[in-house]
PDB file of N, CA and C in Angstrom:
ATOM      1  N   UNK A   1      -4.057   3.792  16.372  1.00  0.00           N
ATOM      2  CA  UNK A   1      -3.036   3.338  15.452  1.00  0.00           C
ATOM      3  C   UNK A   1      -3.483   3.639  14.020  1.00  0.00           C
ATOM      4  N   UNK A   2      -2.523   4.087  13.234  1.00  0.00           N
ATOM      5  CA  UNK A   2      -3.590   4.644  11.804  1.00  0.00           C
ATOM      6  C   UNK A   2      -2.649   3.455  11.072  1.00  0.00           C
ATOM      7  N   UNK A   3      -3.684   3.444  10.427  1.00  0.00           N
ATOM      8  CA  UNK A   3      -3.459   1.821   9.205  1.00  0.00           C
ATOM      9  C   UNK A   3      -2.823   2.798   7.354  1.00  0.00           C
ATOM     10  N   UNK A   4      -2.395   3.650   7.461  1.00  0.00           N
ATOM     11  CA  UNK A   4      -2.227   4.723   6.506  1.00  0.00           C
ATOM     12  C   UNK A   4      -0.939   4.095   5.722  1.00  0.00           C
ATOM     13  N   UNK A   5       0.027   3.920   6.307  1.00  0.00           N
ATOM     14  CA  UNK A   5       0.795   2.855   5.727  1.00  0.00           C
ATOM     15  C   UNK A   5       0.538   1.741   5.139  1.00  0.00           C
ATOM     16  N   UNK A   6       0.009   1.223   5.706  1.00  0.00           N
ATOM     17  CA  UNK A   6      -0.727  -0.033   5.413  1.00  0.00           C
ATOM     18  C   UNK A   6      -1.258  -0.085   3.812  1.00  0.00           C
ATOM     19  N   UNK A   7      -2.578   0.552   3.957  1.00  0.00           N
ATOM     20  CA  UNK A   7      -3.123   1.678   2.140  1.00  0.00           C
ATOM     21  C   UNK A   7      -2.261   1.903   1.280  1.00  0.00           C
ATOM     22  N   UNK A   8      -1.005   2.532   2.007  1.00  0.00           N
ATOM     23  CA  UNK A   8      -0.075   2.996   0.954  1.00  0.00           C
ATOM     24  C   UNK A   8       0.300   2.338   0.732  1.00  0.00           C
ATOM     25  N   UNK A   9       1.121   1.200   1.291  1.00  0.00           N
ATOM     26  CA  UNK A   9       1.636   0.091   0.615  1.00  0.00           C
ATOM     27  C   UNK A   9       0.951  -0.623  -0.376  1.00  0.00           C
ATOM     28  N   UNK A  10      -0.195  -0.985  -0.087  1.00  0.00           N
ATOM     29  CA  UNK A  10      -1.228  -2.265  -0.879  1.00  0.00           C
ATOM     30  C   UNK A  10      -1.327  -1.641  -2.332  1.00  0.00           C
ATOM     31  N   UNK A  11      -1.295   0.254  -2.322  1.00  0.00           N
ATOM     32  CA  UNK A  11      -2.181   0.489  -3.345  1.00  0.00           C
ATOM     33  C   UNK A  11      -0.837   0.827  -4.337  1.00  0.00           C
ATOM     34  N   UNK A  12       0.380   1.284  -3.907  1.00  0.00           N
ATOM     35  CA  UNK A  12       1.971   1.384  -4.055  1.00  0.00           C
ATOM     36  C   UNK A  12       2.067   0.220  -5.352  1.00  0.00           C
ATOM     37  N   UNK A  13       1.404  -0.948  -4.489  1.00  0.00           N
ATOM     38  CA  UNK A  13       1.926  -2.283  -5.269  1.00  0.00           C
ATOM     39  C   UNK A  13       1.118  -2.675  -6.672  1.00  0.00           C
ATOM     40  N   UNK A  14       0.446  -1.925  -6.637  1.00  0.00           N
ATOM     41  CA  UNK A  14      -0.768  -1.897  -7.986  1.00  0.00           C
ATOM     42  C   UNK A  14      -0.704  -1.143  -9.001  1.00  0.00           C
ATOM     43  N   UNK A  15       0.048   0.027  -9.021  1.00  0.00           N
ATOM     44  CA  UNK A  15       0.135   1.189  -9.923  1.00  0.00           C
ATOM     45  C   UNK A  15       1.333   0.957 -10.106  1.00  0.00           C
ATOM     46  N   UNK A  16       1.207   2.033 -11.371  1.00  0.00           N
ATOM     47  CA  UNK A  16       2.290   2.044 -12.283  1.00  0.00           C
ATOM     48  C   UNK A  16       2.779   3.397 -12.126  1.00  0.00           C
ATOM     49  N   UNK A  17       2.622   4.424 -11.415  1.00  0.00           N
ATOM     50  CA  UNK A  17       3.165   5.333 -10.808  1.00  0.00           C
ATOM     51  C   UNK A  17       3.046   5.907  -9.224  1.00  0.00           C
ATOM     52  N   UNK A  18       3.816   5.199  -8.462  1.00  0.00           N
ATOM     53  CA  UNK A  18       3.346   4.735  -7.292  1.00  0.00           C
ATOM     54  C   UNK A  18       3.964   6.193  -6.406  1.00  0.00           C
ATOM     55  N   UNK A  19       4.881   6.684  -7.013  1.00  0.00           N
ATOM     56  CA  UNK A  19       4.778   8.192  -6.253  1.00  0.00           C
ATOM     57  C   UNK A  19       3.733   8.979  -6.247  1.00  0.00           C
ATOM     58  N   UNK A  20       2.750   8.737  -7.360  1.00  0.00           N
ATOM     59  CA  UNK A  20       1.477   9.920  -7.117  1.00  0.00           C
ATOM     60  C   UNK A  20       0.724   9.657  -5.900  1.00  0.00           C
ATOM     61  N   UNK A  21       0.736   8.252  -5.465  1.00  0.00           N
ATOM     62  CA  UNK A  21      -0.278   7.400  -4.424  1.00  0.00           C
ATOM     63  C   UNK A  21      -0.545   8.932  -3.216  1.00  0.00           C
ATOM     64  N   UNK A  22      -1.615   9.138  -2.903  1.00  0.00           N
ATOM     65  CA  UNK A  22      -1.854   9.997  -2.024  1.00  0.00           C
ATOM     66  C   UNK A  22      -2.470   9.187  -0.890  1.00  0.00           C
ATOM     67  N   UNK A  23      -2.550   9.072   0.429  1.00  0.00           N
ATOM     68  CA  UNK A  23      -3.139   8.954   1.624  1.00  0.00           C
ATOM     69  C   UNK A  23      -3.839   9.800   2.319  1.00  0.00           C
ATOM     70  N   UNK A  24      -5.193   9.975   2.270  1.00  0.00           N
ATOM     71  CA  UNK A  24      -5.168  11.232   3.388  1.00  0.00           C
ATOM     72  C   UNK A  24      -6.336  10.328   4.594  1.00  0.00           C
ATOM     73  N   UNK A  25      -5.931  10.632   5.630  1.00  0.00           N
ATOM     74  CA  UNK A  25      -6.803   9.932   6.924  1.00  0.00           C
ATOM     75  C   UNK A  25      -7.581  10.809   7.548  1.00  0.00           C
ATOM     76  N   UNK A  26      -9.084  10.731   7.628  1.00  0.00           N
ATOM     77  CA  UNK A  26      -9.896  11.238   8.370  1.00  0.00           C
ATOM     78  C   UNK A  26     -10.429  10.391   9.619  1.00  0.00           C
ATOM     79  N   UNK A  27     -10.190  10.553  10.863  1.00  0.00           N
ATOM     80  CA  UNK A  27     -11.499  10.241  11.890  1.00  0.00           C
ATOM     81  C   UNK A  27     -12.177  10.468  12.080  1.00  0.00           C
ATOM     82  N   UNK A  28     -13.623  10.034  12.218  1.00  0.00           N
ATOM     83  CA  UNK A  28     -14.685  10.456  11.890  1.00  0.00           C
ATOM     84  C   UNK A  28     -15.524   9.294  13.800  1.00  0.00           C
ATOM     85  N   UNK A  29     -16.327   9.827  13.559  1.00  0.00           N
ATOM     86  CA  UNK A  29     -17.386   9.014  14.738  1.00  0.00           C
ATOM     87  C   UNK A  29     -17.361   7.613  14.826  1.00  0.00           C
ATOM     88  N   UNK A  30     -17.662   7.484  13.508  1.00  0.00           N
ATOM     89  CA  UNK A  30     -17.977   5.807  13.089  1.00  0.00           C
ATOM     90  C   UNK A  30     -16.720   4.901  12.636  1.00  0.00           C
ATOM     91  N   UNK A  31     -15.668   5.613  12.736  1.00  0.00           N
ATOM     92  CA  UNK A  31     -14.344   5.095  12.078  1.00  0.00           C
ATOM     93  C   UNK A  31     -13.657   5.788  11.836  1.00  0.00           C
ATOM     94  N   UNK A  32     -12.077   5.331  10.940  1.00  0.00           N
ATOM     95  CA  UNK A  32     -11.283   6.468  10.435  1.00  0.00           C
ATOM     96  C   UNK A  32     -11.301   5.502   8.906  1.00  0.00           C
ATOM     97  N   UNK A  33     -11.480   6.705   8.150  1.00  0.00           N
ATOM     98  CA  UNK A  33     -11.744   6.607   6.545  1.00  0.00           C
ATOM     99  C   UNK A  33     -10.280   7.210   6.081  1.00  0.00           C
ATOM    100  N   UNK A  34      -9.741   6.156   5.140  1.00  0.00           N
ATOM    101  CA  UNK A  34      -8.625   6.587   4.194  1.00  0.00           C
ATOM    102  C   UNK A  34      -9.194   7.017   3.017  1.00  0.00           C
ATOM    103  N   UNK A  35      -8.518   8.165   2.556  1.00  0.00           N
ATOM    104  CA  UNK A  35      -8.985   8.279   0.969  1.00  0.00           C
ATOM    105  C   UNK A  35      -8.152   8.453   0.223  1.00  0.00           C
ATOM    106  N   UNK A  36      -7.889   7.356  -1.068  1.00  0.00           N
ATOM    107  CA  UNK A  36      -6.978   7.518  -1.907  1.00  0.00           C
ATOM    108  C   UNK A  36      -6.910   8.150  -3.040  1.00  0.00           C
ATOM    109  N   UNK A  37      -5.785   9.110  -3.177  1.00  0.00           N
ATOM    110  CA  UNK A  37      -5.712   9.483  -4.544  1.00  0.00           C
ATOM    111  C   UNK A  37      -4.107   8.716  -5.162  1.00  0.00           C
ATOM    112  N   UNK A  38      -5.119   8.447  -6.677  1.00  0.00           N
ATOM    113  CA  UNK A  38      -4.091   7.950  -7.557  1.00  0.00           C
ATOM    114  C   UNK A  38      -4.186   8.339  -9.226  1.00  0.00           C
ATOM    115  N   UNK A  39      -2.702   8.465  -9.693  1.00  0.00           N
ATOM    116  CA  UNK A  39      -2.906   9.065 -11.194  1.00  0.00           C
ATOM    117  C   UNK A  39      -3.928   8.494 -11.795  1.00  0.00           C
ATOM    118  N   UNK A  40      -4.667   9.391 -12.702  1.00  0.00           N
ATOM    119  CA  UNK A  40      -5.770   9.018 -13.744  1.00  0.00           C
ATOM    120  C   UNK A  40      -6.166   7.949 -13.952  1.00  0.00           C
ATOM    121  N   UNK A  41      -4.656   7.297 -14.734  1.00  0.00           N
ATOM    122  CA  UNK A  41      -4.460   6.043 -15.759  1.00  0.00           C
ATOM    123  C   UNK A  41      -4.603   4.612 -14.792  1.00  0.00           C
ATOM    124  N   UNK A  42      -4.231   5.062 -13.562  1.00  0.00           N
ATOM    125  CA  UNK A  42      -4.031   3.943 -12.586  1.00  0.00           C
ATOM    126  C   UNK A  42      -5.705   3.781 -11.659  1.00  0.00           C
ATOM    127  N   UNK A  43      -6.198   4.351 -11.605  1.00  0.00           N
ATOM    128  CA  UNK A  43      -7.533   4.555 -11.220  1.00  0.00           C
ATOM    129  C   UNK A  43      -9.008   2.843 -11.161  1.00  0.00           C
ATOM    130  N   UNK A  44      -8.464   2.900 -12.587  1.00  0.00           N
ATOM    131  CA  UNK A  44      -8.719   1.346 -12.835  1.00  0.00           C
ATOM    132  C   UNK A  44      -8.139   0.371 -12.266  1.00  0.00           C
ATOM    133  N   UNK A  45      -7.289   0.450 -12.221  1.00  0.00           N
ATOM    134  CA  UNK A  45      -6.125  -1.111 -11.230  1.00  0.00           C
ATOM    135  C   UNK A  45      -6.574  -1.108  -9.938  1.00  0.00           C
ATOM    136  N   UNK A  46      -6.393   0.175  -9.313  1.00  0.00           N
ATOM    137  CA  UNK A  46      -7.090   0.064  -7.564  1.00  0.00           C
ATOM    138  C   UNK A  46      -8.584  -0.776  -7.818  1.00  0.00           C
ATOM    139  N   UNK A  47      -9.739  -0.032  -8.356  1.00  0.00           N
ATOM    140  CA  UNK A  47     -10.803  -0.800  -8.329  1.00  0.00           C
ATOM    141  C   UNK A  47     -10.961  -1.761  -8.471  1.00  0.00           C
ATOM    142  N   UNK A  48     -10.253  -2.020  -9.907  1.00  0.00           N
ATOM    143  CA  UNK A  48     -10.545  -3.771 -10.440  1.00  0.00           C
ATOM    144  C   UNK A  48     -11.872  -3.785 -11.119  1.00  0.00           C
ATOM    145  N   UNK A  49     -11.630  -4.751 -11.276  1.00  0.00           N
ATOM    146  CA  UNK A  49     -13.256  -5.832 -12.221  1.00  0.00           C
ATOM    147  C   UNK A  49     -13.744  -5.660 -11.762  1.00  0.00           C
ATOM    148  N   UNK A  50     -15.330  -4.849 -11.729  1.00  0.00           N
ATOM    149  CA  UNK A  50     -16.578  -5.125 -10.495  1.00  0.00           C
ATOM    150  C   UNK A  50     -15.952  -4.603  -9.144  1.00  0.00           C
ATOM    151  N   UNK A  51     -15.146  -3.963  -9.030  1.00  0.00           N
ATOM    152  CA  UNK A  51     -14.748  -3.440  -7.663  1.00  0.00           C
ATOM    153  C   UNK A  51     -14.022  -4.702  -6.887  1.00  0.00           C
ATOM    154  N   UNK A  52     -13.782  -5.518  -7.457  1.00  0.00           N
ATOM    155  CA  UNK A  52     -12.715  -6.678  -6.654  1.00  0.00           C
ATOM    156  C   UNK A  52     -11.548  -6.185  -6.173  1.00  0.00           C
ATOM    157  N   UNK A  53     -10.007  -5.875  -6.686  1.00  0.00           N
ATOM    158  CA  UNK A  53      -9.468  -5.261  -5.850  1.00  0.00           C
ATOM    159  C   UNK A  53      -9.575  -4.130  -4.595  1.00  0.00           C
ATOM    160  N   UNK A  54     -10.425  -2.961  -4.859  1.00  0.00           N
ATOM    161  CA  UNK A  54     -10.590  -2.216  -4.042  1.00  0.00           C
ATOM    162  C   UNK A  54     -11.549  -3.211  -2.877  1.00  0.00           C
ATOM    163  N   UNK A  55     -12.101  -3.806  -2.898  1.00  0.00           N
ATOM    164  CA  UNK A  55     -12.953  -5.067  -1.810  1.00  0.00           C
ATOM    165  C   UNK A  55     -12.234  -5.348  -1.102  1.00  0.00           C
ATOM    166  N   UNK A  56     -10.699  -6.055  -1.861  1.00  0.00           N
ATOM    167  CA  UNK A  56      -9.720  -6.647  -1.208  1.00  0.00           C
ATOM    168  C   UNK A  56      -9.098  -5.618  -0.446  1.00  0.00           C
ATOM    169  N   UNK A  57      -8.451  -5.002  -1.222  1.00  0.00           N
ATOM    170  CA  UNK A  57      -8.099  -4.131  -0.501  1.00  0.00           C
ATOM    171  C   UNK A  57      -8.582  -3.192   0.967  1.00  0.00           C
ATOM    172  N   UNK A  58     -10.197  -3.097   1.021  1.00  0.00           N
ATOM    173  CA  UNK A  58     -10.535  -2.545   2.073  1.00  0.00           C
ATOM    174  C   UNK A  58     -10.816  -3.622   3.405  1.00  0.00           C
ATOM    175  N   UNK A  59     -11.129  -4.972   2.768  1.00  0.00           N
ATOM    176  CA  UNK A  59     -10.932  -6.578   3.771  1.00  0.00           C
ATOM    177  C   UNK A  59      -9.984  -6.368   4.631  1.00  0.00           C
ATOM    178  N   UNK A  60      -9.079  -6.158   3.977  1.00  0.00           N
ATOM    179  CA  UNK A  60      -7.636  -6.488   4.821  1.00  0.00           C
ATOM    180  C   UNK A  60      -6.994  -5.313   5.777  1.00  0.00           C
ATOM    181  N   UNK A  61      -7.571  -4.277   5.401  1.00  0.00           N
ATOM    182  CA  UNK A  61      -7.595  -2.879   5.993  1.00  0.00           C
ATOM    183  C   UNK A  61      -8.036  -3.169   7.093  1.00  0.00           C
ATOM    184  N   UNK A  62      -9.491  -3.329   7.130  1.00  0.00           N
ATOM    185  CA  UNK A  62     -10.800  -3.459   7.610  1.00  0.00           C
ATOM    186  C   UNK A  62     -10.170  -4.782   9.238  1.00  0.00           C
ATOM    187  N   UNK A  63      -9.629  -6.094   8.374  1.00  0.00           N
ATOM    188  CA  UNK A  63      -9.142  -6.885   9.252  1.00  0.00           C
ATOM    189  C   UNK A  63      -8.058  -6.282   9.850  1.00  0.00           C
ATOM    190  N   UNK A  64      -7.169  -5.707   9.921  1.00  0.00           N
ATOM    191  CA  UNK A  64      -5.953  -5.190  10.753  1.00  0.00           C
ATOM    192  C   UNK A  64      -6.584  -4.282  11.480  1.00  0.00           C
ATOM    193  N   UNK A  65      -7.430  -3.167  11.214  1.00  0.00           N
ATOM    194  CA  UNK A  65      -7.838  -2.375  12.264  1.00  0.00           C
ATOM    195  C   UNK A  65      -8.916  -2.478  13.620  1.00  0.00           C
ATOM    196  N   UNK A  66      -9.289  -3.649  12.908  1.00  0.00           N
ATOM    197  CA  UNK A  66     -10.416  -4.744  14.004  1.00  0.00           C
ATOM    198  C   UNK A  66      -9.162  -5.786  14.552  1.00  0.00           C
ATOM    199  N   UNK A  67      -8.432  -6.177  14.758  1.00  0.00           N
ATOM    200  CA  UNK A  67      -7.524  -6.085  15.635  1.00  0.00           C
ATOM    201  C   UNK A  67      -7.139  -4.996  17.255  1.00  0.00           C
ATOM    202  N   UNK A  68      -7.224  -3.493  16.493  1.00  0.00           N
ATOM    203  CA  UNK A  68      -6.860  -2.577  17.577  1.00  0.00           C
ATOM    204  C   UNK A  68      -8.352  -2.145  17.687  1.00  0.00           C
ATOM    205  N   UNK A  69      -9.585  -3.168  17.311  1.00  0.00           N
ATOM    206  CA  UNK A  69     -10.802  -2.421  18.037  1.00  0.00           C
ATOM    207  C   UNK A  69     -11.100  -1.339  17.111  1.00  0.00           C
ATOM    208  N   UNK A  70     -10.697  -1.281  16.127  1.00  0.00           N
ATOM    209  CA  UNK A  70     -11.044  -0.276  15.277  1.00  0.00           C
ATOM    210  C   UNK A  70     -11.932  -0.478  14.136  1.00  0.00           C
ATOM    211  N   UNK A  71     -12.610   0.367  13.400  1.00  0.00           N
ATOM    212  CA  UNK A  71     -13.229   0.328  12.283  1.00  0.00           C
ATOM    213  C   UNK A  71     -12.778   1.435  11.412  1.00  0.00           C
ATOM    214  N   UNK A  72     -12.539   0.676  10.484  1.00  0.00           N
ATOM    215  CA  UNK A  72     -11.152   1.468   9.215  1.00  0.00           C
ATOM    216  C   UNK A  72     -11.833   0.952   7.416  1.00  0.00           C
ATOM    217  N   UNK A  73     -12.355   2.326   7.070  1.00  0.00           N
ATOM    218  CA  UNK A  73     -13.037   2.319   5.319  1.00  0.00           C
ATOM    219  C   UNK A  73     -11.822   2.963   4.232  1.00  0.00           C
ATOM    220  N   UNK A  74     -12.037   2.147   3.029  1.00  0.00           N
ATOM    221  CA  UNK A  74     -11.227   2.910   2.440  1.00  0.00           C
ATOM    222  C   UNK A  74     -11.899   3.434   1.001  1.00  0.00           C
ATOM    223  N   UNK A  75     -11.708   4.319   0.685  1.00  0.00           N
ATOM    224  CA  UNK A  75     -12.594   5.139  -0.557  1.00  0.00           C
ATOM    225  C   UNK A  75     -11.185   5.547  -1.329  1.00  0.00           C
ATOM    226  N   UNK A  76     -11.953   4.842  -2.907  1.00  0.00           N
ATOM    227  CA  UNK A  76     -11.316   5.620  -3.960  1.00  0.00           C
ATOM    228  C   UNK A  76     -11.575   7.045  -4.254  1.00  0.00           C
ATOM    229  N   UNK A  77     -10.836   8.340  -4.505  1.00  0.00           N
ATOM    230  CA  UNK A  77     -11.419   9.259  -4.877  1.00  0.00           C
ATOM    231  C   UNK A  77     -11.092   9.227  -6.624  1.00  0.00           C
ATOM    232  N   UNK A  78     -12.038   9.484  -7.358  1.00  0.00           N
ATOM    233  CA  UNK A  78     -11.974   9.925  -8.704  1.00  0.00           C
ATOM    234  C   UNK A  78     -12.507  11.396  -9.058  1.00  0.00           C
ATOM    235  N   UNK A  79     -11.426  11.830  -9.590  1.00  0.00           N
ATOM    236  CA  UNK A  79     -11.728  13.113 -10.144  1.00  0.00           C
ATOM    237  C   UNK A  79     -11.071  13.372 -11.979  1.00  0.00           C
TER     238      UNK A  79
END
């Protein structure tokens, strides 16, 4: 079950240009890793203070996919 929606929504609700929001899902051995891309300016809001939102944000990820037995990371990308 991919939790990709899920990401998109949470991170949708934080930015201020929520069409740039990118998703991309990798499975990997150890899990499936989301990686988000988001405009420049918005970059800061996903993370938060000290990385608090993005925490939250990967908690709750993290809890829905341990549900289906899964293990689910989520990474900011900055470029």
């Amino acid at each position: 079950m991919s939790h990709a929606p899920l990401v998109q929504h949470l991170v949708q609700a934080l930015v201020t240009e929520p069409d740039v929001v990118h998703v991309e899902e990798r499975r990997e051995r150890e899990g499936i890793t989301y990686f988000v891309r988001v405009a420049p300016n918005d970059v800061g809001k996903v993370i938060g203070k000290s990385g608090r939102v993005v925490s939250a944000i990967r908690y709750v990820v993290s809890a829905a996919a341990s549900k289906a037995r899964q293990r689910a990371f989520v990474k900011v990308v900055t470029e």
